[in-house]
C-alpha atoms as a PDB file:
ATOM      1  CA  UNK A   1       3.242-229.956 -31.635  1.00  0.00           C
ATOM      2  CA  UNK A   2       2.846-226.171 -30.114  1.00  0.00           C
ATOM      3  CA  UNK A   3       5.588-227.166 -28.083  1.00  0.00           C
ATOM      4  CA  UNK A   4       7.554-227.283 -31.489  1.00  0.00           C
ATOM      5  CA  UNK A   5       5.659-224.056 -32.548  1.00  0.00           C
ATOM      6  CA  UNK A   6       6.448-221.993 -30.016  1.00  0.00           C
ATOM      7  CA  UNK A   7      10.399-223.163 -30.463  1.00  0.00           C
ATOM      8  CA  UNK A   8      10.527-222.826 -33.905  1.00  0.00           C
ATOM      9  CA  UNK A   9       9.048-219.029 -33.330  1.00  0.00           C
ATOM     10  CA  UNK A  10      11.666-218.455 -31.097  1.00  0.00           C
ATOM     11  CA  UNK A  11      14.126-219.567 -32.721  1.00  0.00           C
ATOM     12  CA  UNK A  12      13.371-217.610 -35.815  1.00  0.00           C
ATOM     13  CA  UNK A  13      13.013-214.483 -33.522  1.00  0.00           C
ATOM     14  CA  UNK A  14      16.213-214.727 -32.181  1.00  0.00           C
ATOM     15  CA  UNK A  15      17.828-215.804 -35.731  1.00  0.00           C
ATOM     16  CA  UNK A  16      16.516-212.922 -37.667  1.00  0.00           C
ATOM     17  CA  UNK A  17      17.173-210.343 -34.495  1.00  0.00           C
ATOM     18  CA  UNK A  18      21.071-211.547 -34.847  1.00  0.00           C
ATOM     19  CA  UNK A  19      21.374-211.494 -38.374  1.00  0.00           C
ATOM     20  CA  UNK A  20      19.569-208.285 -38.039  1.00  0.00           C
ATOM     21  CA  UNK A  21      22.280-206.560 -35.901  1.00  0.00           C
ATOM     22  CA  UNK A  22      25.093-207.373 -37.961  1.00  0.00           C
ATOM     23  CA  UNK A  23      22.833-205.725 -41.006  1.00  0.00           C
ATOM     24  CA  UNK A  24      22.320-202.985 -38.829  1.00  0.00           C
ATOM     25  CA  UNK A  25      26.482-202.669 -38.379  1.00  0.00           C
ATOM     26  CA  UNK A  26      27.710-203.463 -41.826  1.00  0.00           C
ATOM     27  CA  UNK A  27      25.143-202.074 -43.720  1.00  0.00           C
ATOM     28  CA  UNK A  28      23.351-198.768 -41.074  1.00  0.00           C
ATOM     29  CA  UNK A  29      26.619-198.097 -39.701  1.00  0.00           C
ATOM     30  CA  UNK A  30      25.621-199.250 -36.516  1.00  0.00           C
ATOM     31  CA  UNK A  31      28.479-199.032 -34.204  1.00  0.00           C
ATOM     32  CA  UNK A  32      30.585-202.519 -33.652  1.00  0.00           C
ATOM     33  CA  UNK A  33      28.927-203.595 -30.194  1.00  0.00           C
ATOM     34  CA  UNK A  34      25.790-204.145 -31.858  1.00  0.00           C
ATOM     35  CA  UNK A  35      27.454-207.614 -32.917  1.00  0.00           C
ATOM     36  CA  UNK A  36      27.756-208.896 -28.976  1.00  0.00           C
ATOM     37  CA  UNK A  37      23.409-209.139 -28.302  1.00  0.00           C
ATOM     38  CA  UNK A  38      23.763-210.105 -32.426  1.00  0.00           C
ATOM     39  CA  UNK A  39      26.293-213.005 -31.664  1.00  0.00           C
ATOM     40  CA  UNK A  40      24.301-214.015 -28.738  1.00  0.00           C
ATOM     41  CA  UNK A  41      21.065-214.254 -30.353  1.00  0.00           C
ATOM     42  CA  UNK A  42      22.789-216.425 -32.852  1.00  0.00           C
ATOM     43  CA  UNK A  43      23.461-218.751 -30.209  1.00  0.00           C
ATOM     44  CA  UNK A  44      20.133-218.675 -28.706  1.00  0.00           C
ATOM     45  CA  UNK A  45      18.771-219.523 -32.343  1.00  0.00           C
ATOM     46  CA  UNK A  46      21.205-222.640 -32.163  1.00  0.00           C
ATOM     47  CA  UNK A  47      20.432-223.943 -29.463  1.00  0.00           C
ATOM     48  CA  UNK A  48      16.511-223.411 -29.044  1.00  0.00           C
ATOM     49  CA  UNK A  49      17.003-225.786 -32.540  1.00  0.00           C
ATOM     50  CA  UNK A  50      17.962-228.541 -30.274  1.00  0.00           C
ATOM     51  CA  UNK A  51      14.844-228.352 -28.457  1.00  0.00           C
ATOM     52  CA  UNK A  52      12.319-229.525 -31.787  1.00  0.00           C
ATOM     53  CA  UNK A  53      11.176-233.042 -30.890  1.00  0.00           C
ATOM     54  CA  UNK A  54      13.011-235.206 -33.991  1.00  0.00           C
ATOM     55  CA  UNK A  55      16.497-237.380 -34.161  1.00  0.00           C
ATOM     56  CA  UNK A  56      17.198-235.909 -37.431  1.00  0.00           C
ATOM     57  CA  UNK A  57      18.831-232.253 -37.228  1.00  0.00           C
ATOM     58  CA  UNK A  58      18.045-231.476 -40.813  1.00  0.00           C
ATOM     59  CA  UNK A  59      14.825-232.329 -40.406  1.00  0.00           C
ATOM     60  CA  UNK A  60      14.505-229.933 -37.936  1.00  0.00           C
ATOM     61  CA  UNK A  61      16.422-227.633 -40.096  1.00  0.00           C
ATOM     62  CA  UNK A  62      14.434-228.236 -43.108  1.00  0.00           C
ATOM     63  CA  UNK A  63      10.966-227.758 -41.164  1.00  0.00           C
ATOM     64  CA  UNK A  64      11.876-224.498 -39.224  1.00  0.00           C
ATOM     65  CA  UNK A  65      12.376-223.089 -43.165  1.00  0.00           C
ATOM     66  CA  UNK A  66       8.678-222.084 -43.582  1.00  0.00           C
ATOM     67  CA  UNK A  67       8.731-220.610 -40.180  1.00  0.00           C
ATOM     68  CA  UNK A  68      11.861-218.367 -40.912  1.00  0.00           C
ATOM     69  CA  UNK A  69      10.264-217.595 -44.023  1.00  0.00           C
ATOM     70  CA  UNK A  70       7.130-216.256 -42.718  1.00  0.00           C
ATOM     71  CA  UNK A  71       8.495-214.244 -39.553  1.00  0.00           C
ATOM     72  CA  UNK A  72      11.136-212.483 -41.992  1.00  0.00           C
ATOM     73  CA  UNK A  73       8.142-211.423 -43.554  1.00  0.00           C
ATOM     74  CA  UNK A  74       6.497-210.219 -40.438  1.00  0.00           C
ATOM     75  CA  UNK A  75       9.919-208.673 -39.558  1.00  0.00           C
ATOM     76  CA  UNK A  76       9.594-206.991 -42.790  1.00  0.00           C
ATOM     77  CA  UNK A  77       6.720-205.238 -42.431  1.00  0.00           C
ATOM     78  CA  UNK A  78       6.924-204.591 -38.515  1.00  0.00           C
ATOM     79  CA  UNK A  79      10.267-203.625 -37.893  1.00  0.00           C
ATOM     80  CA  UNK A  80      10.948-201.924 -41.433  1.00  0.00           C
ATOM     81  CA  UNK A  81       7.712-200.647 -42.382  1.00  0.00           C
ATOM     82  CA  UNK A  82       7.013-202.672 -45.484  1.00  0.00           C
ATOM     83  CA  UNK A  83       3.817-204.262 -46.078  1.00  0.00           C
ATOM     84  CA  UNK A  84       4.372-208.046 -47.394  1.00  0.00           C
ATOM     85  CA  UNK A  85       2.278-208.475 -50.840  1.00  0.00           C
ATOM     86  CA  UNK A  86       0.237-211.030 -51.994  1.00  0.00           C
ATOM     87  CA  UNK A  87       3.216-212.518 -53.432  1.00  0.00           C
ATOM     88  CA  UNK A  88       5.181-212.644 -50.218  1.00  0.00           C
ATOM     89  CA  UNK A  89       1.571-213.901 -48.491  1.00  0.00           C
ATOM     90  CA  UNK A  90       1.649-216.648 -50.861  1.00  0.00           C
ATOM     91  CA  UNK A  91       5.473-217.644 -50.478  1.00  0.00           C
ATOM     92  CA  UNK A  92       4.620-217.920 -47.155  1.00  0.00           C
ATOM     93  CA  UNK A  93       1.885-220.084 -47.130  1.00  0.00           C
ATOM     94  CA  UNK A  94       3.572-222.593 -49.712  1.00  0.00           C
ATOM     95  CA  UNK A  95       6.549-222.705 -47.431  1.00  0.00           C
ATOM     96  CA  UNK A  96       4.313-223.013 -44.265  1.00  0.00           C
ATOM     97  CA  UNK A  97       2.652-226.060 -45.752  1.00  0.00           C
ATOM     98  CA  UNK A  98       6.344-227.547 -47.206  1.00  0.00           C
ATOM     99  CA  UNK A  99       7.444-227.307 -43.481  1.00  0.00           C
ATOM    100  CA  UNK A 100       4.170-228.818 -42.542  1.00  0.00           C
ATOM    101  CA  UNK A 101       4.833-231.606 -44.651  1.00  0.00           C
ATOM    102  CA  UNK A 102       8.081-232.532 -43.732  1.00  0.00           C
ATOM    103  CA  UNK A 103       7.587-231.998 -39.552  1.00  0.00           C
ATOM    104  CA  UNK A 104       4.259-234.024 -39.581  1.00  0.00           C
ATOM    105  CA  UNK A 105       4.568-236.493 -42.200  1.00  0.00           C
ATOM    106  CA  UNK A 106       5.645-240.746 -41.111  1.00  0.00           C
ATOM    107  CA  UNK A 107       8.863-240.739 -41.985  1.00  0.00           C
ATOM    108  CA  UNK A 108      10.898-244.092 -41.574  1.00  0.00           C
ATOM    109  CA  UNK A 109      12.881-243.855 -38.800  1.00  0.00           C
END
């Protein structure tokens, strides 16, 4: 299980720092290149997916939801200087139990 953790952290590090850098060039007027260590990151996000511990890919999917939820919202207030409310903090925390849900439960195979 923190094996999972720790992937589906990295994962959502690596999704929201590419999605980030094509923000950064369509929307900051960031200059093009920005989109190669975007692009890559992408990839990285893709594949560190593989590495969750289930036979079912939307599964894996569905779970690493609540996680991608909640760092956004870390990215939010780290990276752009906006403090998540208590509205985001609950969001969060519903999603975070959702994912719990469907990673932990005993599903049928």
């Amino acid at each position: 299980m923190i094996h999972t953790a720790i992937v589906y952290v990295l994962a959502a590090l690596a999704e929201i720092a590419g999605c980030f850098a094509f923000w950064a060039w369509l929307r900051m007027g960031k200059p093009v290149w920005w989109l190669v260590p975007g692009c890559t990151s992408l990839v990285l996000f893709a594949y560190l997916l593989t590495l969750v511990d289930t036979s079912q890919a939307g599964r894996a999917y569905a779970a690493y939801g609540g996680i991608y939820i909640t760092s956004a919202l870390v990215w939010l207030w780290l990276a752009e200087g906006v403090r998540p409310d208590r509205w985001d903090m609950l969001g969060a925390v519903l999603c975070l139990l959702g994912a719990a849900v469907i990673l932990l439960a005993p599903h049928r195979a």
